[in-house]
C-alpha atoms as a PDB file:
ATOM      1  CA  UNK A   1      43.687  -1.956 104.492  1.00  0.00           C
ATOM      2  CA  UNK A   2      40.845  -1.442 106.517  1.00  0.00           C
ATOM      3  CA  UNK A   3      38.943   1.743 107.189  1.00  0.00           C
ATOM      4  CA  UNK A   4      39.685   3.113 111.482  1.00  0.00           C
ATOM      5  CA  UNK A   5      36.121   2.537 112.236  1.00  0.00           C
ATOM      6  CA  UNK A   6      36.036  -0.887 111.368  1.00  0.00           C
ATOM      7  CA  UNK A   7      37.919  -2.134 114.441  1.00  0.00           C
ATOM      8  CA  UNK A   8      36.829  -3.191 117.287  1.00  0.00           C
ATOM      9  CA  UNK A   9      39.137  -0.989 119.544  1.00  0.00           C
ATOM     10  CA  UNK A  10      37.596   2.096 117.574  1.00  0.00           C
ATOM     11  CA  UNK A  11      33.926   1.127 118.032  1.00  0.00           C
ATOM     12  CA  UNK A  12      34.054   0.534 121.697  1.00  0.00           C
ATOM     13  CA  UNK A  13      36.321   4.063 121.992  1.00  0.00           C
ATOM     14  CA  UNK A  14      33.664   6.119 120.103  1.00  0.00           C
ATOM     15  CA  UNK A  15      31.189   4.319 121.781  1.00  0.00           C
ATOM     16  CA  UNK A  16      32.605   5.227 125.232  1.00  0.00           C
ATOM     17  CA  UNK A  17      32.889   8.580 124.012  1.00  0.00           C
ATOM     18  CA  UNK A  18      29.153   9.039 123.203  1.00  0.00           C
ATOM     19  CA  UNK A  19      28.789   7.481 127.401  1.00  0.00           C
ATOM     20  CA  UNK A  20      31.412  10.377 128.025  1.00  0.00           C
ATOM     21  CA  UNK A  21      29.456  13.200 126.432  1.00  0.00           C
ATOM     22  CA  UNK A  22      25.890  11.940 127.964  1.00  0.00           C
ATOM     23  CA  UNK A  23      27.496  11.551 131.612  1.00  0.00           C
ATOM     24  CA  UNK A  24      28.396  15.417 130.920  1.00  0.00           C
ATOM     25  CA  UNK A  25      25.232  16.539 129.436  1.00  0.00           C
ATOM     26  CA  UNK A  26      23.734  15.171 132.549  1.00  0.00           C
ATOM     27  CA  UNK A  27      25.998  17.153 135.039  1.00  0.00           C
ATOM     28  CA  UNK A  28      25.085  20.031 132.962  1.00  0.00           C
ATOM     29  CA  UNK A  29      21.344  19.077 133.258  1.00  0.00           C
ATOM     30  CA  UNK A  30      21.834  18.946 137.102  1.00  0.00           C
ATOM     31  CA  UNK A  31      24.117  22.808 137.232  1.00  0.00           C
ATOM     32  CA  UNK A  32      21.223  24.249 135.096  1.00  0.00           C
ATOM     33  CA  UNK A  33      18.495  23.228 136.744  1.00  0.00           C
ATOM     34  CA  UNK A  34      20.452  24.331 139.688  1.00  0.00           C
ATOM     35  CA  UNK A  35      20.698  28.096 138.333  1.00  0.00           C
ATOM     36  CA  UNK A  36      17.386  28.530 136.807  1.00  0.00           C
ATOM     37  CA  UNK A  37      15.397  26.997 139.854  1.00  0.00           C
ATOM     38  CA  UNK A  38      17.544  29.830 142.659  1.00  0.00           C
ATOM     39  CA  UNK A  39      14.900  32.196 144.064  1.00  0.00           C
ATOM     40  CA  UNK A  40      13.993  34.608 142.813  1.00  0.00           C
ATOM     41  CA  UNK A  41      12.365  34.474 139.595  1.00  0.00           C
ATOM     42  CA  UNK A  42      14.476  35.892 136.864  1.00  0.00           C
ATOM     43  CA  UNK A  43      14.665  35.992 133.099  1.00  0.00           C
ATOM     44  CA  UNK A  44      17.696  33.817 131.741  1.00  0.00           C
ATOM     45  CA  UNK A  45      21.144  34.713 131.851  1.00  0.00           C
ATOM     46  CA  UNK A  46      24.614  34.517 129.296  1.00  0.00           C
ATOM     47  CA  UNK A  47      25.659  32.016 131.403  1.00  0.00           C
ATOM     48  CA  UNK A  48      22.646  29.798 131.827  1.00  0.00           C
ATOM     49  CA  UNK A  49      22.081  29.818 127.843  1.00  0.00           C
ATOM     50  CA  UNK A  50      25.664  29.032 127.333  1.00  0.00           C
ATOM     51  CA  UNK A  51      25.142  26.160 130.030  1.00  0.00           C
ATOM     52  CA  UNK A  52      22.006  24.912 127.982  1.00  0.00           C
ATOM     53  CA  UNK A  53      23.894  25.469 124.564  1.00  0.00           C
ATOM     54  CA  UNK A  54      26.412  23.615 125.999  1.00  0.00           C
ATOM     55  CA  UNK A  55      23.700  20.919 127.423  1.00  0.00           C
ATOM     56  CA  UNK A  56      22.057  20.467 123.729  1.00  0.00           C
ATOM     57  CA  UNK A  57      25.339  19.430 121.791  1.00  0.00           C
ATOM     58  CA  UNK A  58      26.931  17.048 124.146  1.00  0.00           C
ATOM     59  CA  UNK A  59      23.669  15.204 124.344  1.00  0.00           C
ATOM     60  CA  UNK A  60      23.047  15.100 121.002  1.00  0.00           C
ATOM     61  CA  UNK A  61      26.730  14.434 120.167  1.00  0.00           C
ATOM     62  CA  UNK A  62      26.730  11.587 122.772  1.00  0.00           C
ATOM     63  CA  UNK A  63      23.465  10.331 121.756  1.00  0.00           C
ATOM     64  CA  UNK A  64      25.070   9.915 118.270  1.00  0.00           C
ATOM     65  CA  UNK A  65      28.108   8.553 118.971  1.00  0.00           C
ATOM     66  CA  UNK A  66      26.318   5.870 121.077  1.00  0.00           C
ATOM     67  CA  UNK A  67      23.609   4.359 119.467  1.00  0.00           C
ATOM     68  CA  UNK A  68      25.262   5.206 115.660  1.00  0.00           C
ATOM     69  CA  UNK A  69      29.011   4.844 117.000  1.00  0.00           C
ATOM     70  CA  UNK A  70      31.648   4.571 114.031  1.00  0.00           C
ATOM     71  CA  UNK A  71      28.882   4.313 111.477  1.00  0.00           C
ATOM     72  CA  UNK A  72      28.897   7.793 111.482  1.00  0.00           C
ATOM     73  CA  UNK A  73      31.972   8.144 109.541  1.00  0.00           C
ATOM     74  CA  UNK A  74      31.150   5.207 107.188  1.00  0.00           C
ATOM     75  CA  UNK A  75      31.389   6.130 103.356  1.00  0.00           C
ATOM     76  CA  UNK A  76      28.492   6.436 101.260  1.00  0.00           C
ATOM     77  CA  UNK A  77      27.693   6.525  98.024  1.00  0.00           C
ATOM     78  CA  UNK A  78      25.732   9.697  96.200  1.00  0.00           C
ATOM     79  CA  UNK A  79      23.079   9.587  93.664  1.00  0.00           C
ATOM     80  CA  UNK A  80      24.658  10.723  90.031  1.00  0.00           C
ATOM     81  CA  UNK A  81      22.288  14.319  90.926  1.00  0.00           C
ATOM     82  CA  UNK A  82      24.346  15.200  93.718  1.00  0.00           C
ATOM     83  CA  UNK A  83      27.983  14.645  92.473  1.00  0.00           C
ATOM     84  CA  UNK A  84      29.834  17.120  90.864  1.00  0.00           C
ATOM     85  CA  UNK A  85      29.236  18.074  87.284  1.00  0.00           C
ATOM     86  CA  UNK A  86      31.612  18.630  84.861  1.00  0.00           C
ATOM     87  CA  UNK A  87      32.694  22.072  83.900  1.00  0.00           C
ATOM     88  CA  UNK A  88      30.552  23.728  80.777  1.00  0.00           C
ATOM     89  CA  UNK A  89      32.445  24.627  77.546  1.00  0.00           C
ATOM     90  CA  UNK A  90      34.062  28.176  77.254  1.00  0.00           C
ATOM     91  CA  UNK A  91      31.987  30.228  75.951  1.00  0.00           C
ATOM     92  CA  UNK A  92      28.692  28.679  76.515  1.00  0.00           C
ATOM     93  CA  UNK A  93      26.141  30.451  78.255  1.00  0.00           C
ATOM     94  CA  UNK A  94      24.488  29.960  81.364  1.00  0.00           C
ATOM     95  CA  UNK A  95      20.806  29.360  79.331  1.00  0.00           C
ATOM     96  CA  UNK A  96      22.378  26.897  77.193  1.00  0.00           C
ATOM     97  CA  UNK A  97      23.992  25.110  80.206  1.00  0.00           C
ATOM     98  CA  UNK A  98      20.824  24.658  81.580  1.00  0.00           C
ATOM     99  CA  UNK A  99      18.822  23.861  78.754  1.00  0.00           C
ATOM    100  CA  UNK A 100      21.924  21.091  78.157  1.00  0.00           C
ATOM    101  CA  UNK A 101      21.597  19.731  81.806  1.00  0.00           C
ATOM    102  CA  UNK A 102      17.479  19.565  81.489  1.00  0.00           C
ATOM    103  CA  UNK A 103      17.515  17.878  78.411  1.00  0.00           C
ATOM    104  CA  UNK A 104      19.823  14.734  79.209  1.00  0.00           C
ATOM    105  CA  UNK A 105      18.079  14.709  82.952  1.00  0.00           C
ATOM    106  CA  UNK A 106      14.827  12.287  82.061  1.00  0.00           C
ATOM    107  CA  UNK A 107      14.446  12.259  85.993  1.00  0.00           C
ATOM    108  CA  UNK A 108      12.845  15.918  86.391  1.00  0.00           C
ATOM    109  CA  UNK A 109       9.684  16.691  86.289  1.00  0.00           C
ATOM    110  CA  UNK A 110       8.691  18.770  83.508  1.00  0.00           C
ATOM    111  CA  UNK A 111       6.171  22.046  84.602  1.00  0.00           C
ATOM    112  CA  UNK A 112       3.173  22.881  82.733  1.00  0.00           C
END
């Protein structure tokens, strides 16, 4: 069976989603400029940083889900460093657990 984002109904969805979140990044573009540019001068309010915080991750969510779309969510496959090791024996210590896991690994560099 295939993965979800593999079909075409979920890649134009996500897709539209990313045009979704950018549409609403831009209204909030046009409310904040709105607030911060009212006379007088004034330092920044709650609700103008929550308006800008608010701004930031549905642009950069949209932006994502746009140009990347279902990739996103696409598997990948981790180098042997990063996967999980297996558990040490009882009773071993954490030196000799290292100097175990240092001696097998050819791939780091040794200090001197």
């Amino acid at each position: 069976m295939a993965d979800w984002h593999d079909h075409v109904a979920a890649k134009i969805l996500v897709r539209l989603a990313g045009v979704v979140l950018l549409t609403g990044a831009w209204a909030l573009a046009h409310l904040l400029a709105r607030h911060v540019g009212t006379p007088p001068p004034h330092s920044g309010t709650g609700t103008e940083f929550l308006i800008a915080a608010n701004l930031f991750m549905c642009a950069s969510a949209g932006a994502a889900l746009l140009i990347v779309g279902p990739s996103l969510w696409a598997p990948v496959t981790l180098a042997p460093r990063w996967q999980v090791q297996r558990e040490p024996r009882a009773g071993a210590t954490r030196q000799t657990v290292l100097d175990t896991s240092s001696a097998t690994s050819s791939a780091r560099p040794t200090g001197s």
